[in-house]
Protein backbone atom coordinates (compact mmCIF):
# COMPACT_ATOMS: atom_id res chain seq x y z
CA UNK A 1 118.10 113.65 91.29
CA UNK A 2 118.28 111.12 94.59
CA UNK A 3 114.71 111.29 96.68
CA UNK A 4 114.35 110.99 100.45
CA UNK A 5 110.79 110.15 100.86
CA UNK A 6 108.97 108.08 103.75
CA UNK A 7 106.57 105.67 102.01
CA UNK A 8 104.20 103.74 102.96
CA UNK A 9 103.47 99.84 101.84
CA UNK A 10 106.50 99.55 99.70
CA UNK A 11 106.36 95.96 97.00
CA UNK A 12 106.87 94.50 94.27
CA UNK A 13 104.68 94.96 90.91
CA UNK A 14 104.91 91.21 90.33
CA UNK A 15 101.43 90.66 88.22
CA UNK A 16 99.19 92.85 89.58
CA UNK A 17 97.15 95.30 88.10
CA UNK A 18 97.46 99.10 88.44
CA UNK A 19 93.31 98.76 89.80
CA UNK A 20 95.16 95.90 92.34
CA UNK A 21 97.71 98.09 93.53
CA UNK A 22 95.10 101.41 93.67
CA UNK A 23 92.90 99.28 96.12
CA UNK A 24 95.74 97.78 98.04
CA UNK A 25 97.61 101.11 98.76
CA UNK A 26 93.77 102.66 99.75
CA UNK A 27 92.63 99.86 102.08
CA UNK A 28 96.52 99.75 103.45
CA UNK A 29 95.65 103.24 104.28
CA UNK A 30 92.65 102.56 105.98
CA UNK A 31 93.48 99.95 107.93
CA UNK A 32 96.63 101.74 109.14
CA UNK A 33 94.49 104.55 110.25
CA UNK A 34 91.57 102.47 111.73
CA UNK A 35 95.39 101.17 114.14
CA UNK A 36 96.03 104.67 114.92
CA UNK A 37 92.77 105.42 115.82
CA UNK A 38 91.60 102.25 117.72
CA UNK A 39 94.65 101.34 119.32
CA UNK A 40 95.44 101.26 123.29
CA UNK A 41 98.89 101.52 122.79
CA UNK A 42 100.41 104.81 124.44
CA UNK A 43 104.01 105.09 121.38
CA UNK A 44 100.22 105.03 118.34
CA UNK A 45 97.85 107.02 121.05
CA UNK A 46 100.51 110.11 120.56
CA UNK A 47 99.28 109.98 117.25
CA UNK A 48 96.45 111.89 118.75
CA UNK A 49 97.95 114.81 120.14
CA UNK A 50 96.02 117.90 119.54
CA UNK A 51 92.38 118.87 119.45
CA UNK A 52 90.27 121.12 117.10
CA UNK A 53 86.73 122.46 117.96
CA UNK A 54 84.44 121.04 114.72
CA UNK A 55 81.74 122.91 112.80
CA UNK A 56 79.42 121.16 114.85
CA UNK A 57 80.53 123.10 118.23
CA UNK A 58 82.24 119.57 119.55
CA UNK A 59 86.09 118.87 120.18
CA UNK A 60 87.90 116.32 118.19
CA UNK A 61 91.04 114.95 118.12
CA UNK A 62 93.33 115.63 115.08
CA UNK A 63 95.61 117.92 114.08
CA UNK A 64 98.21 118.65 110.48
CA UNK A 65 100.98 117.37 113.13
CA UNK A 66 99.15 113.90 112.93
CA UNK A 67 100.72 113.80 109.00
CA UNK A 68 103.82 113.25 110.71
CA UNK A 69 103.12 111.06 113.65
CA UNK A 70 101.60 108.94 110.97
CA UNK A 71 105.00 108.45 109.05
CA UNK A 72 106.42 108.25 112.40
CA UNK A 73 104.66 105.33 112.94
CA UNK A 74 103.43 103.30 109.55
CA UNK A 75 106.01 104.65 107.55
CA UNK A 76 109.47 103.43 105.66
CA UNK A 77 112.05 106.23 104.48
CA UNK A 78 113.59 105.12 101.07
CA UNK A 79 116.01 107.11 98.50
CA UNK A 80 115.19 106.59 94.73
CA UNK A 81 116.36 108.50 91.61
CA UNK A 82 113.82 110.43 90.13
CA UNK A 83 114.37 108.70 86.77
CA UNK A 84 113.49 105.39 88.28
CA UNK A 85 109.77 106.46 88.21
CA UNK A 86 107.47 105.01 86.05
CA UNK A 87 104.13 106.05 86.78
CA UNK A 88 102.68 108.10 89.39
CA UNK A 89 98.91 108.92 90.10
CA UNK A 90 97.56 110.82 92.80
CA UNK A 91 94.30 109.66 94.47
CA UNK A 92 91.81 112.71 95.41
CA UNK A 93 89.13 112.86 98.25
CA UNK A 94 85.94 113.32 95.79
CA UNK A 95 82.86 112.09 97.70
CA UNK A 96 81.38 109.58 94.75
CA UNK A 97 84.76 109.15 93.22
CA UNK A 98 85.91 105.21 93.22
CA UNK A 99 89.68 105.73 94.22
CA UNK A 100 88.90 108.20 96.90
CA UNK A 101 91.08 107.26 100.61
CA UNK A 102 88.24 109.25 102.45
CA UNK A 103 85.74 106.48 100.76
CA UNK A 104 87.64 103.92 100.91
CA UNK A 105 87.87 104.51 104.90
CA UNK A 106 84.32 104.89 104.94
CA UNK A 107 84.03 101.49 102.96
CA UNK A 108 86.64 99.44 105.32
CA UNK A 109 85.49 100.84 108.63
CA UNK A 110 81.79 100.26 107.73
CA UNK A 111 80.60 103.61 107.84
CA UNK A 112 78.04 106.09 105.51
CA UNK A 113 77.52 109.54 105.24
CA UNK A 114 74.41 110.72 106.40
CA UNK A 115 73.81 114.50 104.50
CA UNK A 116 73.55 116.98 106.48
CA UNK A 117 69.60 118.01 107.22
CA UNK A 118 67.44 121.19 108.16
CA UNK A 119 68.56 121.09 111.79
CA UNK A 120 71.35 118.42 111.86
CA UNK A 121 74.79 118.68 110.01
CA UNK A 122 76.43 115.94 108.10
CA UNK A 123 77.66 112.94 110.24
CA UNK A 124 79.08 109.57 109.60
CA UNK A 125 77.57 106.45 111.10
CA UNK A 126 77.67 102.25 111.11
CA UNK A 127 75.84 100.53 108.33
CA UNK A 128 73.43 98.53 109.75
CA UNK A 129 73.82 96.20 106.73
CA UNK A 130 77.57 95.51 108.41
CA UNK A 131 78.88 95.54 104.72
CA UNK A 132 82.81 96.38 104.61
CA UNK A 133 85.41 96.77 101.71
CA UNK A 134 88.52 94.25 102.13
CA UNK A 135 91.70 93.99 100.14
CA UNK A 136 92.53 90.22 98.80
CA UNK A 137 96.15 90.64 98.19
CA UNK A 138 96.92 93.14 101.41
CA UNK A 139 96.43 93.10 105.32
CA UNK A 140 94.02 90.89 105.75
CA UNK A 141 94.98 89.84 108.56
CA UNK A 142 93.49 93.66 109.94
CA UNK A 143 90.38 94.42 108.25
CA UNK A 144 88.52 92.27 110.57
CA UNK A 145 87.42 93.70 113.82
CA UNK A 146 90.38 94.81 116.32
CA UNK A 147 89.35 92.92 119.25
CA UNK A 148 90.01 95.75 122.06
CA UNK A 149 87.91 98.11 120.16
CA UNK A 150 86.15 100.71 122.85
CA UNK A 151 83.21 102.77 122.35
CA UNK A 152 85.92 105.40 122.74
CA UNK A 153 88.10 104.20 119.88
CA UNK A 154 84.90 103.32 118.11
CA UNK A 155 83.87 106.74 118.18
CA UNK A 156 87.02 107.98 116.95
CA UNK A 157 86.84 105.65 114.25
CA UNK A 158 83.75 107.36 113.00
CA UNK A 159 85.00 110.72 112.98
CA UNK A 160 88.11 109.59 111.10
CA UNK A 161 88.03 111.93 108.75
CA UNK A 162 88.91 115.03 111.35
CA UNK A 163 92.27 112.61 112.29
CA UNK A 164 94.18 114.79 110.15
CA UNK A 165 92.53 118.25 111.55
CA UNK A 166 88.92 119.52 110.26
CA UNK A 167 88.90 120.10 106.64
CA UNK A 168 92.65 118.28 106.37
CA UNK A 169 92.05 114.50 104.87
CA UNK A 170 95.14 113.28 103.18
CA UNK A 171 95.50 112.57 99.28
CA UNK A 172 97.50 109.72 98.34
CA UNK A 173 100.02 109.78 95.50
CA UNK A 174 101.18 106.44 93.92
CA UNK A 175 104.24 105.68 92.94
CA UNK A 176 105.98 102.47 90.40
CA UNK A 177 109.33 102.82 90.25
CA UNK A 178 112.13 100.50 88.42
CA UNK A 179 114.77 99.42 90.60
CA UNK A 180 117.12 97.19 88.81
CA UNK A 181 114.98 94.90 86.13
CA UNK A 182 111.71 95.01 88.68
CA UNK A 183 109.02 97.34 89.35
CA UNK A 184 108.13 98.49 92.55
CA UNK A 185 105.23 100.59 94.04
CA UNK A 186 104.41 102.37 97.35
CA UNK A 187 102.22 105.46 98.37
CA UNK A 188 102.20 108.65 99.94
CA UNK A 189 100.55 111.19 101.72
CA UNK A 190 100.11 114.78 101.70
CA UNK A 191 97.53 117.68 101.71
């Protein structure tokens, strides 16, 4: 059966490791969403379109239309036969798990969880230890600081996880596939 998917950071196996390729699709995640969030750029500020009102009484941005601005924007639409997969694994959001995207943003934007207290709910905020997770064999070039970064765009950046609506963070499903005598891999998104 022939596939239409839109995929995101589409490559060769080459010698990599499936742990290489887990990280890289996670932190290509990231850093794609840190763009969306951060950037002044009106075609990637659409990707904020809608607005939710959070358990904690305040608006945020986000909505389940952002899955689709997202593709929109970071996104590559392929067509592969189904028998050309090798492997797939999909990557769940659980809070201590290693391969989680909703840690792994955490990680790369710098952030922790602070649990949520008598008075206080749960709230993400900037390690003051600075400490962030980087990919060695992926864009590199934009884990570092995004040099137009506004206490606006910072502060979307730490509520990243309502990007997607409140309660809505994306799993990621990996994918190797064989086309011709080579393995390939990419990843996607969905609730």
């Amino acid at each position: 059966m022939l596939i239409e998917q839109v995929v995101f950071n589409f490559h060769e196996v080459g010698e990599k490791s499936f742990e290489e390729i887990k990280n890289e699709c996670l932190v290509s995640f990231a850093v794609d969403l840190k763009i969306a969030l951060t950037s002044g750029d009106e075609h990637i500020r659409n990707f904020w379109a809608d607005t939710h009102v959070c358990n904690d009484g305040q608006t945020r941005e986000g909505s389940i239309a952002n899955y689709k601005v997202f593709q929109d924007n970071f996104g590559s639409k392929i067509k592969y036969n189904s028998k050309s997969i090798v492997f797939e694994e999909t990557l769940y959001n659980y809070p201590e798990g290693p391969w989680s995207p909703k840690r792994t943003c955490m990680e790369v934007y710098g952030l922790e969880y602070i649990e949520p207290a008598d008075k206080t709910s749960g709230y993400y905020r900037y390690r003051k230890d600075g400490i962030k997770r980087t990919c060695d064999t992926c864009c590199t070039e934009y884990v570092g600081e995004l040099e137009d970064v506004t206490r606006e765009s910072e502060e979307r950046l730490r509520h990243f996880d309502t990007a997607f609506s409140m309660g809505e963070f994306p799993f990621i499903t990996i994918t190797m596939i064989r086309l011709g005598n080579k393995d390939h891999y990419f990843y996607t998104i969905h609730r």
